[in-house]
C-alpha atoms as a PDB file:
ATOM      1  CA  UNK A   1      -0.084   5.494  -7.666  1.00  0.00           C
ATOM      2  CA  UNK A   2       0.670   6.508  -4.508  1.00  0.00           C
ATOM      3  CA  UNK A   3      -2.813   5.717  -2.072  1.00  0.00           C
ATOM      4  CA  UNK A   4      -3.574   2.992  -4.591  1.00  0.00           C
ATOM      5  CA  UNK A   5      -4.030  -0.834  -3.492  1.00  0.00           C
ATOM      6  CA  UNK A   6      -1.343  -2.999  -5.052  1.00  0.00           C
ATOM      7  CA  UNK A   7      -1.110  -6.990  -4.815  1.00  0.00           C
ATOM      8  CA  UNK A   8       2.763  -8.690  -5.013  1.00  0.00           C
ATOM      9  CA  UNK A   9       3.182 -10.799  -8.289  1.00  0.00           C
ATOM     10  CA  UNK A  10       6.224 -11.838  -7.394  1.00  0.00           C
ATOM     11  CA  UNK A  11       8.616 -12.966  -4.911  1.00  0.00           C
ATOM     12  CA  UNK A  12       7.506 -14.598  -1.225  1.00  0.00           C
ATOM     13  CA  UNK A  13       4.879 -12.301  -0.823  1.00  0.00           C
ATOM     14  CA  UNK A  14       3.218 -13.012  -3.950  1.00  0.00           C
ATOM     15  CA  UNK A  15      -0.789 -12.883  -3.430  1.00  0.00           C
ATOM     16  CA  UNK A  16      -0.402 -10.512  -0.314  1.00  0.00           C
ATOM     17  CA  UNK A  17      -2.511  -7.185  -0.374  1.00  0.00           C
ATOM     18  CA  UNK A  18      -0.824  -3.982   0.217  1.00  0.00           C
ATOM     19  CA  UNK A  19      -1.097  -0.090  -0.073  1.00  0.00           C
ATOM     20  CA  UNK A  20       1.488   1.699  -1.784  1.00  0.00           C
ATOM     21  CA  UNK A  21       2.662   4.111   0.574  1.00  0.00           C
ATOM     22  CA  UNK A  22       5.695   6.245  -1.915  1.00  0.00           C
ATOM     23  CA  UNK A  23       6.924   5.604  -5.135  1.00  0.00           C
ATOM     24  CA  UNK A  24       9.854   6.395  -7.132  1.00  0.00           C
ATOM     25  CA  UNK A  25      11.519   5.957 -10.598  1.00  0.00           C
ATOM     26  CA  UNK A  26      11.925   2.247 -10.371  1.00  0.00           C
ATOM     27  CA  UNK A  27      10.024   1.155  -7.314  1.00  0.00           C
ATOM     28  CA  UNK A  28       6.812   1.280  -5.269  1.00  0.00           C
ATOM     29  CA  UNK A  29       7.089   1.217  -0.969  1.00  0.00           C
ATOM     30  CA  UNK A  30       4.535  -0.957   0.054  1.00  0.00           C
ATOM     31  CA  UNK A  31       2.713  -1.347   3.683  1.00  0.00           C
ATOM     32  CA  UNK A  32       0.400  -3.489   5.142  1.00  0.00           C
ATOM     33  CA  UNK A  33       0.122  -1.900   8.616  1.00  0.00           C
ATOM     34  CA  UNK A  34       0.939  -5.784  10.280  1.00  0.00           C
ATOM     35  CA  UNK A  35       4.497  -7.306   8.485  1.00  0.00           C
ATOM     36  CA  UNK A  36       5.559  -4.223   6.815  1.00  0.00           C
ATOM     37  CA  UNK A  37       4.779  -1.116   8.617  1.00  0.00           C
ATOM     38  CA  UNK A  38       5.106   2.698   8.090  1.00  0.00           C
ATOM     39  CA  UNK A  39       8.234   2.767   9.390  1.00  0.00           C
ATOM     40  CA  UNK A  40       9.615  -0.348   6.659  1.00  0.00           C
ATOM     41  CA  UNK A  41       7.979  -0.425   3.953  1.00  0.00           C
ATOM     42  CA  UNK A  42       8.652  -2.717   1.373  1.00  0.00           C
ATOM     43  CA  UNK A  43      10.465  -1.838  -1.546  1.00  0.00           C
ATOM     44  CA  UNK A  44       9.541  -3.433  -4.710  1.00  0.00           C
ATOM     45  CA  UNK A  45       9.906  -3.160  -8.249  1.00  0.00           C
ATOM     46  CA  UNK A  46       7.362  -1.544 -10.041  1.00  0.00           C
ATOM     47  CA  UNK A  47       6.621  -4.320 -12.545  1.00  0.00           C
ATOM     48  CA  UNK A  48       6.252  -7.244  -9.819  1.00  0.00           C
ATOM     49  CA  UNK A  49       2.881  -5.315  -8.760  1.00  0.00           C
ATOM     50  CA  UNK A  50      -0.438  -5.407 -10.144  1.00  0.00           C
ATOM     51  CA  UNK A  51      -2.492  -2.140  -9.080  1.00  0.00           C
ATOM     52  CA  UNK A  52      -5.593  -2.087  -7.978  1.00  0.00           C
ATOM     53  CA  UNK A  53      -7.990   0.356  -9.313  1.00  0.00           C
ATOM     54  CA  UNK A  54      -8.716   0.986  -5.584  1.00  0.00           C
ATOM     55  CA  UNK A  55      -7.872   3.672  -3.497  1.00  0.00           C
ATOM     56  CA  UNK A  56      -7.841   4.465   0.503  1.00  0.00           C
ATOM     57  CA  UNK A  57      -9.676   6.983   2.434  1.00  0.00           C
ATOM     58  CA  UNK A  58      -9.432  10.580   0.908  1.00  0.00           C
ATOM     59  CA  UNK A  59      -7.984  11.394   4.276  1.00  0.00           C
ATOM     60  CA  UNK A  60      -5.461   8.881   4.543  1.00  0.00           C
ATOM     61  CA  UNK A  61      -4.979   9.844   0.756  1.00  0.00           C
ATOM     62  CA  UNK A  62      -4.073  13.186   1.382  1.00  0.00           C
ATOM     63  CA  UNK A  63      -1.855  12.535   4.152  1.00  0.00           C
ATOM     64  CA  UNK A  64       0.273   9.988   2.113  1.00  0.00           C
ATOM     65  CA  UNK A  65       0.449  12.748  -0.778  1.00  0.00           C
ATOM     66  CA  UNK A  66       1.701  15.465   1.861  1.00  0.00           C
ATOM     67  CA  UNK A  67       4.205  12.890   3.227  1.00  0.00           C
ATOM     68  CA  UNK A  68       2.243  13.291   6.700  1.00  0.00           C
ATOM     69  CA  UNK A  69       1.873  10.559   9.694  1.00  0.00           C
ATOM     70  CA  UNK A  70      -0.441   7.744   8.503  1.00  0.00           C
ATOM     71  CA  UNK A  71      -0.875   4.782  11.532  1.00  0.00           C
ATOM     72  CA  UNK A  72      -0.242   1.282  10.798  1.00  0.00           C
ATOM     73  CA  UNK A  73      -3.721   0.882  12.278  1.00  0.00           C
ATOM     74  CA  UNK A  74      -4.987   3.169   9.417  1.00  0.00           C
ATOM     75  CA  UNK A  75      -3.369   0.644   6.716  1.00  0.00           C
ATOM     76  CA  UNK A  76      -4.889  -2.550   8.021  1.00  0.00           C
ATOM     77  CA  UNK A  77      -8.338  -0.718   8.304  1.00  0.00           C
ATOM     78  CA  UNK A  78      -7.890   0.527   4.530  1.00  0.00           C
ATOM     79  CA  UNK A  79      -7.445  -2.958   3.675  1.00  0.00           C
ATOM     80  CA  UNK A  80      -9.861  -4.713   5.452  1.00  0.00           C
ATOM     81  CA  UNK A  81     -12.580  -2.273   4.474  1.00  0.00           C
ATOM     82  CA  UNK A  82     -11.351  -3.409   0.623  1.00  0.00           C
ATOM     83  CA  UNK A  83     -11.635  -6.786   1.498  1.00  0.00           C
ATOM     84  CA  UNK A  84     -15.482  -6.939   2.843  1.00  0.00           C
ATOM     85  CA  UNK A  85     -16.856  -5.020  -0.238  1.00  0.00           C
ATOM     86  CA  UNK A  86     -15.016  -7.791  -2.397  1.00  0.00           C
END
């Protein structure tokens, strides 16, 4: 799921838009580039997120897989690039 758009179902932050940035057995790291950055992510259980058949740029993909740098800049783009085609 990792690359893959998520929204919050629960908690404060239901309704926000994020992109799952890791994963593990039990939960997904979300960022959104503004609130919750690279560098904090927000960890939340798995089944409080719907996914969104969506992903980000191949590049910014491939760089999440390979546990490389992605900017904070790069998230918010991703996400506002989802949002105008919607």
């Amino acid at each position: 799921m990792t690359g893959h758009l998520a929204t919050a179902r629960a908690g404060h932050d239901a309704g926000e838009l994020y992109v799952i940035v890791g994963e593990d057995k039990a939960y997904v790291y979300l960022s959104d580039g503004r609130l919750r950055s690279m560098a904090r992510p927000k960890r939340k259980n798995r089944k409080h997120v719907q996914v969104i058949n969506e992903t980000v740029d191949q590049d910014i993909l491939n760089r999440l897989i390979m546990k490389e740098q992605v900017f904070d800049h790069e998230i918010k783009y991703a996400i506002k690039q989802y949002l105008a085609t919607r």
